[in-house]
Protein backbone atom coordinates (compact mmCIF):
# COMPACT_ATOMS: atom_id res chain seq x y z
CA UNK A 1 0.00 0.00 0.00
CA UNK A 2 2.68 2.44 0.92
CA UNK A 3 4.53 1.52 -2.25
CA UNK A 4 1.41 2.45 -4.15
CA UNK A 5 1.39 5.45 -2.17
CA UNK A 6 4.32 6.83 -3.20
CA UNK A 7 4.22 5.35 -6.59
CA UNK A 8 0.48 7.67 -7.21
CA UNK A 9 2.18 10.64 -5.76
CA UNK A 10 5.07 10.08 -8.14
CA UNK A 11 2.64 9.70 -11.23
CA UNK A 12 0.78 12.93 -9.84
CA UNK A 13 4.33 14.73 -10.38
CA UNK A 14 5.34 12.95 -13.80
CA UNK A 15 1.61 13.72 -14.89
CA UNK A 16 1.74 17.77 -14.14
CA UNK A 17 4.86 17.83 -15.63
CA UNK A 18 3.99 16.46 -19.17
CA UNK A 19 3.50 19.18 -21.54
CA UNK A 20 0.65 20.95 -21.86
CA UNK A 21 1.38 21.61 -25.79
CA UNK A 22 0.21 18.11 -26.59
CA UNK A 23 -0.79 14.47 -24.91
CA UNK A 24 1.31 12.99 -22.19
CA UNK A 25 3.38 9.64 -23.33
CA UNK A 26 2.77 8.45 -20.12
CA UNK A 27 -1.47 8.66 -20.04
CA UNK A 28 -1.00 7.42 -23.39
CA UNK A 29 0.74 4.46 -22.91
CA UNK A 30 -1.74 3.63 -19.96
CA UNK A 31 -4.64 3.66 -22.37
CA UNK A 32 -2.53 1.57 -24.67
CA UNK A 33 -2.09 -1.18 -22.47
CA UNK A 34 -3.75 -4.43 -23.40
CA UNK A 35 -2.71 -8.03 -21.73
CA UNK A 36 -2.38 -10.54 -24.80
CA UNK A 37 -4.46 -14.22 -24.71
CA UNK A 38 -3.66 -16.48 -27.41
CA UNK A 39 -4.54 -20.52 -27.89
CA UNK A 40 -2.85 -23.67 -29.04
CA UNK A 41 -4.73 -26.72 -30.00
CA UNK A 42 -3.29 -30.53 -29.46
CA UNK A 43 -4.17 -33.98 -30.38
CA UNK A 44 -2.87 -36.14 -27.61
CA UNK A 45 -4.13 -39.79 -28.51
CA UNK A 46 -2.69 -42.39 -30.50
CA UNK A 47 -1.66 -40.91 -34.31
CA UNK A 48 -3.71 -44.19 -36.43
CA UNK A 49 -6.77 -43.45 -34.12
CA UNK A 50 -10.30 -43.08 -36.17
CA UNK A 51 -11.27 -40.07 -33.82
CA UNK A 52 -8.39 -38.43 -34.29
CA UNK A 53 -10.09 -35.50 -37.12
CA UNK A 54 -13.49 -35.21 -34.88
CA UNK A 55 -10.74 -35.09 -32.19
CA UNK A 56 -9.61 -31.90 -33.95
CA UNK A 57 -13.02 -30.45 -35.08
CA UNK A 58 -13.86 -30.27 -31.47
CA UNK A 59 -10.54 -28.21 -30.37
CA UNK A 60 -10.83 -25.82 -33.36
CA UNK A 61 -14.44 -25.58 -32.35
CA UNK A 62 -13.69 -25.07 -28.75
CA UNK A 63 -10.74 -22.40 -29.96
CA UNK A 64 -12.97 -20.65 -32.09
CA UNK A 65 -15.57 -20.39 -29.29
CA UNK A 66 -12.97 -18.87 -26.77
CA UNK A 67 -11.16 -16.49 -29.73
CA UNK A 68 -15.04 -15.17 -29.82
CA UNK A 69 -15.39 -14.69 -26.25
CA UNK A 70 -12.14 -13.13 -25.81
CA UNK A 71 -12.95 -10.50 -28.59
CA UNK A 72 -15.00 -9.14 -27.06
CA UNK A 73 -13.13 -7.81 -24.50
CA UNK A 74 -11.20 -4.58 -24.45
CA UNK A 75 -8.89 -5.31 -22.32
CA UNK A 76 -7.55 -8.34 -24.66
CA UNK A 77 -5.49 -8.27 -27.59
CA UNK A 78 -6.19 -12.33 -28.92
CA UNK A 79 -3.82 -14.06 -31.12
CA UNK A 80 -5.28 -16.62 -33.73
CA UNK A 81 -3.86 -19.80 -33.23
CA UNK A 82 -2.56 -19.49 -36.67
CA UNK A 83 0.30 -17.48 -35.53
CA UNK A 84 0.95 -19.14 -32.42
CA UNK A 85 1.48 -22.78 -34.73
CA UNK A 86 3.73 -20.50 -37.38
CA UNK A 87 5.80 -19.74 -33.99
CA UNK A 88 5.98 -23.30 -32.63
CA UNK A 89 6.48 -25.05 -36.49
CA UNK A 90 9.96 -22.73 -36.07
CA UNK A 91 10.88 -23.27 -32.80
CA UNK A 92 10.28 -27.20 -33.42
CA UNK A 93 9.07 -27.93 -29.94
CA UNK A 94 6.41 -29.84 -28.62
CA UNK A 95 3.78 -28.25 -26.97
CA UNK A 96 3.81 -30.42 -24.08
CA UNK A 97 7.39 -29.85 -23.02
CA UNK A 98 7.07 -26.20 -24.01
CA UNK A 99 4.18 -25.63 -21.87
CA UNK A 100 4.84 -27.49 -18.73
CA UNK A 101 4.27 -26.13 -15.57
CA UNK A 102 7.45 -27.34 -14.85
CA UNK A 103 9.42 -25.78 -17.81
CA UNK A 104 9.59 -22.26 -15.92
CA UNK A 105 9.13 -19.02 -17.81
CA UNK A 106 7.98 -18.84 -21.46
CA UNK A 107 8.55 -15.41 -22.01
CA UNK A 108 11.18 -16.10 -24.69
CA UNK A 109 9.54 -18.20 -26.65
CA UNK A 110 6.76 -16.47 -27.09
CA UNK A 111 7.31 -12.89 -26.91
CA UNK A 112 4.90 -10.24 -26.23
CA UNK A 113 2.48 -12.98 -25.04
CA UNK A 114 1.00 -13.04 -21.15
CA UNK A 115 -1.13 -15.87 -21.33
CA UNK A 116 -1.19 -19.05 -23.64
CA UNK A 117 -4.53 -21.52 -23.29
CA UNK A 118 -3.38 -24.78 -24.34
CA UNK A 119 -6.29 -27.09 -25.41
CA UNK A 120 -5.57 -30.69 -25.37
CA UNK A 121 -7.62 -33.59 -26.32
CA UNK A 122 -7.40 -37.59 -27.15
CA UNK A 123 -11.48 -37.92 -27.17
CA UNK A 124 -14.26 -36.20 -29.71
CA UNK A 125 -16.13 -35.66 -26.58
CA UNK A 126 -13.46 -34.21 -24.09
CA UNK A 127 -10.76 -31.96 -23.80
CA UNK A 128 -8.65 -30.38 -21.20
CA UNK A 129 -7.88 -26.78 -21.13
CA UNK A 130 -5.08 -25.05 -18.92
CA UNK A 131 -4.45 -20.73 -19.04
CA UNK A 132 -0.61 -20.81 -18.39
CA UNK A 133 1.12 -17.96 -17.30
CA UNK A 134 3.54 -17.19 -20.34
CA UNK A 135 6.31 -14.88 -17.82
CA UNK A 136 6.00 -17.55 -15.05
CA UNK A 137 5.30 -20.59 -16.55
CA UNK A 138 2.31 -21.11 -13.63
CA UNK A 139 -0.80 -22.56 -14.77
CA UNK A 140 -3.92 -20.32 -13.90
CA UNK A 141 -6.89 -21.91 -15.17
CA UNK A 142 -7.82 -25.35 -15.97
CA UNK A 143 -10.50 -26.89 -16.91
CA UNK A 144 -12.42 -29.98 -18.34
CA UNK A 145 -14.67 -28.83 -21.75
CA UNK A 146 -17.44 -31.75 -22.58
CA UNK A 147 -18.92 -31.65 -26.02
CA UNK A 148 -22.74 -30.59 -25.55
CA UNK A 149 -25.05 -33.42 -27.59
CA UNK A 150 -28.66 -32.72 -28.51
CA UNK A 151 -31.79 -34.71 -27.30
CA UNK A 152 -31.01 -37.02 -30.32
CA UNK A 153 -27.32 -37.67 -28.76
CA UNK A 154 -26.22 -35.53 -32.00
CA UNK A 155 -23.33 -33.20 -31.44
CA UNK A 156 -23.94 -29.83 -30.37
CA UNK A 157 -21.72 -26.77 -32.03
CA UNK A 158 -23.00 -25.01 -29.17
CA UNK A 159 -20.33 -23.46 -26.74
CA UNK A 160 -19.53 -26.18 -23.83
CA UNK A 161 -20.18 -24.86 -20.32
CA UNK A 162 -16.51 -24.50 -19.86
CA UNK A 163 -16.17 -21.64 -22.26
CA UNK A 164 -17.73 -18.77 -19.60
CA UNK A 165 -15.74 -20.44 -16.89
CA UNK A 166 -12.16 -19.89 -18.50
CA UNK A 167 -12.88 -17.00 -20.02
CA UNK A 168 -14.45 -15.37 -16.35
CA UNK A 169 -11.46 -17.06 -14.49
CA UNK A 170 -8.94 -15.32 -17.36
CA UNK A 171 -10.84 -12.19 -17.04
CA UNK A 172 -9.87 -12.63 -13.89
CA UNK A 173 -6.24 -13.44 -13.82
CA UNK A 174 -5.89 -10.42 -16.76
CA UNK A 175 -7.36 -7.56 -14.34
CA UNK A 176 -4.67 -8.61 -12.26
CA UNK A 177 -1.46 -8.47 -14.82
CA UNK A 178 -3.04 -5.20 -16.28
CA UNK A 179 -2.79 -3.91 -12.81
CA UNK A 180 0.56 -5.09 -12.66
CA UNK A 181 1.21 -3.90 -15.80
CA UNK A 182 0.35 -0.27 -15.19
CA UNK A 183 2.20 -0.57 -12.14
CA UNK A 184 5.38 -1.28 -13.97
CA UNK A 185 4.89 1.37 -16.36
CA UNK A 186 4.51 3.28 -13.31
CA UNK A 187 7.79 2.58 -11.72
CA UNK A 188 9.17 2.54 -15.43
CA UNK A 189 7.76 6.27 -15.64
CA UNK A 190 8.70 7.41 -12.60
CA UNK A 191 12.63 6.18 -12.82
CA UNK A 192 12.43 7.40 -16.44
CA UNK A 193 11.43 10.94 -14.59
CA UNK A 194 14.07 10.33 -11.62
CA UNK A 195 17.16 9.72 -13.88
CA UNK A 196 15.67 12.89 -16.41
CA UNK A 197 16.03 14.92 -13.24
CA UNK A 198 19.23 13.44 -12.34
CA UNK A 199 20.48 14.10 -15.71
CA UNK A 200 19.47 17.37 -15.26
CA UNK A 201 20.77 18.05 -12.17
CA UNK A 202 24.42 16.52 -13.37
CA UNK A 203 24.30 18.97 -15.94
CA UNK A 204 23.53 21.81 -14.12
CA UNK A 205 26.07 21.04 -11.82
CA UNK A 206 28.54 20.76 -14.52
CA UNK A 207 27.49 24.29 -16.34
CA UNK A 208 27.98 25.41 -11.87
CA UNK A 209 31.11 23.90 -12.37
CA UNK A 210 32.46 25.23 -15.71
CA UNK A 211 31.15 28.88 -14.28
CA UNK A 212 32.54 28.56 -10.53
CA UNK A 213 36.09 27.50 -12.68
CA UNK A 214 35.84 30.48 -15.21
CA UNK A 215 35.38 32.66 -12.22
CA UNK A 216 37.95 31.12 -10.38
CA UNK A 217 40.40 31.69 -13.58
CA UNK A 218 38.95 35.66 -13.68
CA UNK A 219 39.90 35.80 -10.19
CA UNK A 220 43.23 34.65 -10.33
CA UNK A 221 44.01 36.41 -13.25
CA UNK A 222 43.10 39.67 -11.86
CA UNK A 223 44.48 38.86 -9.04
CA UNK A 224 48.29 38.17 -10.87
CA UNK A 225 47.42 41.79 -12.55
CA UNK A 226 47.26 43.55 -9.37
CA UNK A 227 50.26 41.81 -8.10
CA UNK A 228 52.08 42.80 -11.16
CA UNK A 229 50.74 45.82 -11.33
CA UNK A 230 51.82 45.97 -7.38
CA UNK A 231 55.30 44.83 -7.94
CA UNK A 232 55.84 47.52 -10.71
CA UNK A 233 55.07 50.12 -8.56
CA UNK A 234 57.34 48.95 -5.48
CA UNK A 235 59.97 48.87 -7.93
CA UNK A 236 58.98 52.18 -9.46
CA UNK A 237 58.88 53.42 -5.93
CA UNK A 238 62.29 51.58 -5.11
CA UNK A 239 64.09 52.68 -8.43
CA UNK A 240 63.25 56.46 -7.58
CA UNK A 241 64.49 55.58 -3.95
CA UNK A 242 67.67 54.75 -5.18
CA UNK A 243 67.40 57.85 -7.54
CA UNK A 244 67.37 59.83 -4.44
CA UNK A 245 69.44 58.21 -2.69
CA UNK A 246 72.49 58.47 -5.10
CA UNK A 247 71.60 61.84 -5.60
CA UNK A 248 71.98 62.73 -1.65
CA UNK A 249 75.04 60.61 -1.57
CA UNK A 250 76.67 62.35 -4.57
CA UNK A 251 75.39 65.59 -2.93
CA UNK A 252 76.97 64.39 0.22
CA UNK A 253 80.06 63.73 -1.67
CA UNK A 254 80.50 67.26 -3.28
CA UNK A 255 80.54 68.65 0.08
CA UNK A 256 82.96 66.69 1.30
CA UNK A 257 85.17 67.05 -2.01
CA UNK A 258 86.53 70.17 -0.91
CA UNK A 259 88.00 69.09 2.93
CA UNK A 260 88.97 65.61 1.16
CA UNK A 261 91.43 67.99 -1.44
CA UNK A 262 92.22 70.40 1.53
CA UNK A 263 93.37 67.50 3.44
CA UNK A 264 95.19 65.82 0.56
CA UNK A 265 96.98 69.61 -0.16
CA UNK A 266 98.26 69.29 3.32
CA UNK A 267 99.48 65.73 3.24
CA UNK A 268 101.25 67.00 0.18
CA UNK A 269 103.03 70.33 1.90
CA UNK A 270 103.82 67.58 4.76
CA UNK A 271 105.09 65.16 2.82
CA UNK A 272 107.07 67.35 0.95
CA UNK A 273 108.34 69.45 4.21
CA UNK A 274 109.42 66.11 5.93
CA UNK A 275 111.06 64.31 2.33
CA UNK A 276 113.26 67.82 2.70
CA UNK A 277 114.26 67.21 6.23
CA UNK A 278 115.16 63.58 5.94
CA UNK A 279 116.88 64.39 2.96
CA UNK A 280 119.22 67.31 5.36
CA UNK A 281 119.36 65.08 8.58
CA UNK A 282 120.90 61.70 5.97
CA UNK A 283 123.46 63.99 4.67
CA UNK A 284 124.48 64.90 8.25
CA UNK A 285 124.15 61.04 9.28
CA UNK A 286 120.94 61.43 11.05
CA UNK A 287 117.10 60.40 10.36
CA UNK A 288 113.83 61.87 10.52
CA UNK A 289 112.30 60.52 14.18
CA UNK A 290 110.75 57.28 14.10
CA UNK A 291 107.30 58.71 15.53
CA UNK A 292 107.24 61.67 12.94
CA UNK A 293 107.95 58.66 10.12
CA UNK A 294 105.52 56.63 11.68
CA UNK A 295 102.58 59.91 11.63
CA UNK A 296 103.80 60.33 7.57
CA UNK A 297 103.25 56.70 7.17
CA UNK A 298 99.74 56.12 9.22
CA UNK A 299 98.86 59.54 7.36
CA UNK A 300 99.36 58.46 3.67
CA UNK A 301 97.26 55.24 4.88
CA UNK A 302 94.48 57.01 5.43
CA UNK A 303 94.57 59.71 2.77
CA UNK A 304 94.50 56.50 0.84
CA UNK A 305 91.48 54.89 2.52
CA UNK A 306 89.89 58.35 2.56
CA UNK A 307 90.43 58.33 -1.73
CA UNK A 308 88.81 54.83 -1.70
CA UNK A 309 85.89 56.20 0.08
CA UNK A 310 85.21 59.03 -2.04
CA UNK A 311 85.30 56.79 -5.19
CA UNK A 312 83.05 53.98 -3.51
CA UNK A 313 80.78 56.72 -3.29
CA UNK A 314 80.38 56.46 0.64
CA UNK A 315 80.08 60.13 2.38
CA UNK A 316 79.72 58.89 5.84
CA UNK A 317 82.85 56.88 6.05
CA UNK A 318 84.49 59.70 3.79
CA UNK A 319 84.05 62.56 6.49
CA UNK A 320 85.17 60.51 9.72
CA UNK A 321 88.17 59.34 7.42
CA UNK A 322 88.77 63.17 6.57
CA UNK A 323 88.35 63.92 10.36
CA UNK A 324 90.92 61.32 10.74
CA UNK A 325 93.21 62.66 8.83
CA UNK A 326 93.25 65.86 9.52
CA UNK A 327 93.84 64.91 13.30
CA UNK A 328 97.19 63.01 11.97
CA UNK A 329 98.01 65.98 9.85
CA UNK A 330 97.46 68.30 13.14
CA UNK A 331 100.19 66.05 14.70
CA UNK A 332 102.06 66.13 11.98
CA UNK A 333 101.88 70.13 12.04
CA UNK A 334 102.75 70.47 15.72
CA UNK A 335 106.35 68.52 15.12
CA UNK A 336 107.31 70.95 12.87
CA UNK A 337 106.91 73.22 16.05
């Protein structure tokens, strides 16, 4: 019941959703639905027996009478037995192993059929009918058909009694595989729906997807602009820095270019002034004193490091090394005193 439940509420969606621009496949493969009956007819007595035509007579009778009945229903789509004996003369099987309860489903060998009435008989007078189940192989009906006689003990072609009985007990058993039938569809429709929405869902997902990447790409690419554009400007920014810089330092440099040559003009007068004296004092067997030698010396060291400085381009080093030096030349100064 639940089942059927949710199967009708299922239906109710795959119904409002059929379009309204022309008939639904669904309603119209419901009203399509028809179970199909057909018959087979069998001698089953000795093959040299006299009977063995009136035998026959009466089972075509008896299948005529039941293709009649069954006509007349709606709900039944009734295959002559014509076909049915085209479809066993190419399978080459016999009827009684083919339609034994034991022989299990029958479904493929006889294809869209849902129930087969096999009609057997080895007397004119008698014949035994059985409704098998053609997906199951399970017998549904059966039944014992006498041949009606008049008051003279003629033979009747009158229906036998059995006639209404199968076909009301068929009836029966085909209400019951149409209802099965449409519940199938039903589940058929409603996974049909189910895996049309899943589809549709997968795809939608995908186009998410395909737009959540192509947003992702927009994002990073921007992003790598504004980094770039970011790093161009920091060097931009450093680059003019530098700019500056040099230009302060080379600034710096020019005023300290003037005490660096002052300095250097004084080392030279001292240099010169002492080179004079040492020269007098060796030709009178003397020397210049080891601590003036030793100020010339440490002087000309760092009028040298003070020359590096200035070509390094480094003003801050340059002007204590020009402080430096003018302290030794000071020194220097107060022994010629």
């Amino acid at each position: 019941m639940r089942l059927m439940i949710r199967l009708s509420a299922a239906l109710l969606v795959f119904w409002t959703s059929c379009s309204p621009s022309g008939p639904c496949v669904f309603a119209q493969q419901t009203a399509e639905l028809r179970v199909s009956v057909g018959a087979v007819t069998k001698y089953s007595g000795a093959p040299s027996s006299s009977d063995r035509q009136r035998c026959q007579d009466f089972l075509d009778l008896l299948e005529t009478q039941l293709a009649t009945e069954f006509l007349k229903s709606p709900e039944v789509d009734y295959l002559d037995r014509s076909s049915l004996d085209e479809i066993f003369q190419e399978l080459h099987v016999s009827s009684d192993v083919a339609f034994d309860q034991s022989s299990g489903p029958l479904r493929g060998l006889l294809g869209r059929l849902d129930f087969l009435i096999v009609a057997t008989a080895s007397s004119p007078t008698s014949a035994r009918v059985r409704v098998l189940d053609v997906e199951t192989g399970a017998v549904k009906v059966v039944a014992v058909c006498e041949r009606r006689t008049s008051i003279f003990a003629s033979r009747s072609a009158a229906a036998p009694e059995c006639i209404a009985s199968i076909v009301s007990q068929t009836q029966s058993v085909v209400k019951t595989r149409l209802a099965v039938k449409r519940q199938r569809l039903m589940k058929a429709a409603v996974a049909k729906r189910a895996a049309q929405e899943q589809r549709t869902k997968l795809a939608q997902r995908e186009r998410e997807e395909v737009r959540k990447r192509a947003q992702r790409e927009k994002e990073e690419e921007t992003r790598r602009a504004q980094e770039e554009q970011t790093a161009a400007q920091q060097r931009a920014e450093e680059e003019r820095a530098a700019q500056q810089r040099q230009a302060e330092i080379e600034d710096q440099i020019n005023a300290a270019r003037p005490k660096y040559e002052d300095a250097i003009t004084r080392l030279s007068a001292q240099t010169t002034f002492w080179k004079k004296i040492d020269g007098e004092l060796r030709s009178r067997g003397f020397s210049l004193r080891s601590d003036v030698q030793s100020a010339l010396k440490s002087a000309q060291l760092t009028a040298d490091r003070c020359g590096e400085f200035l070509t390094a381009g480094k003003p801050d080093a340059l002007n204590t090394c020009i402080n430096e030096l003018s302290q030794e030349l000071d020194r220097l100064e107060k022994y010629r005193q």
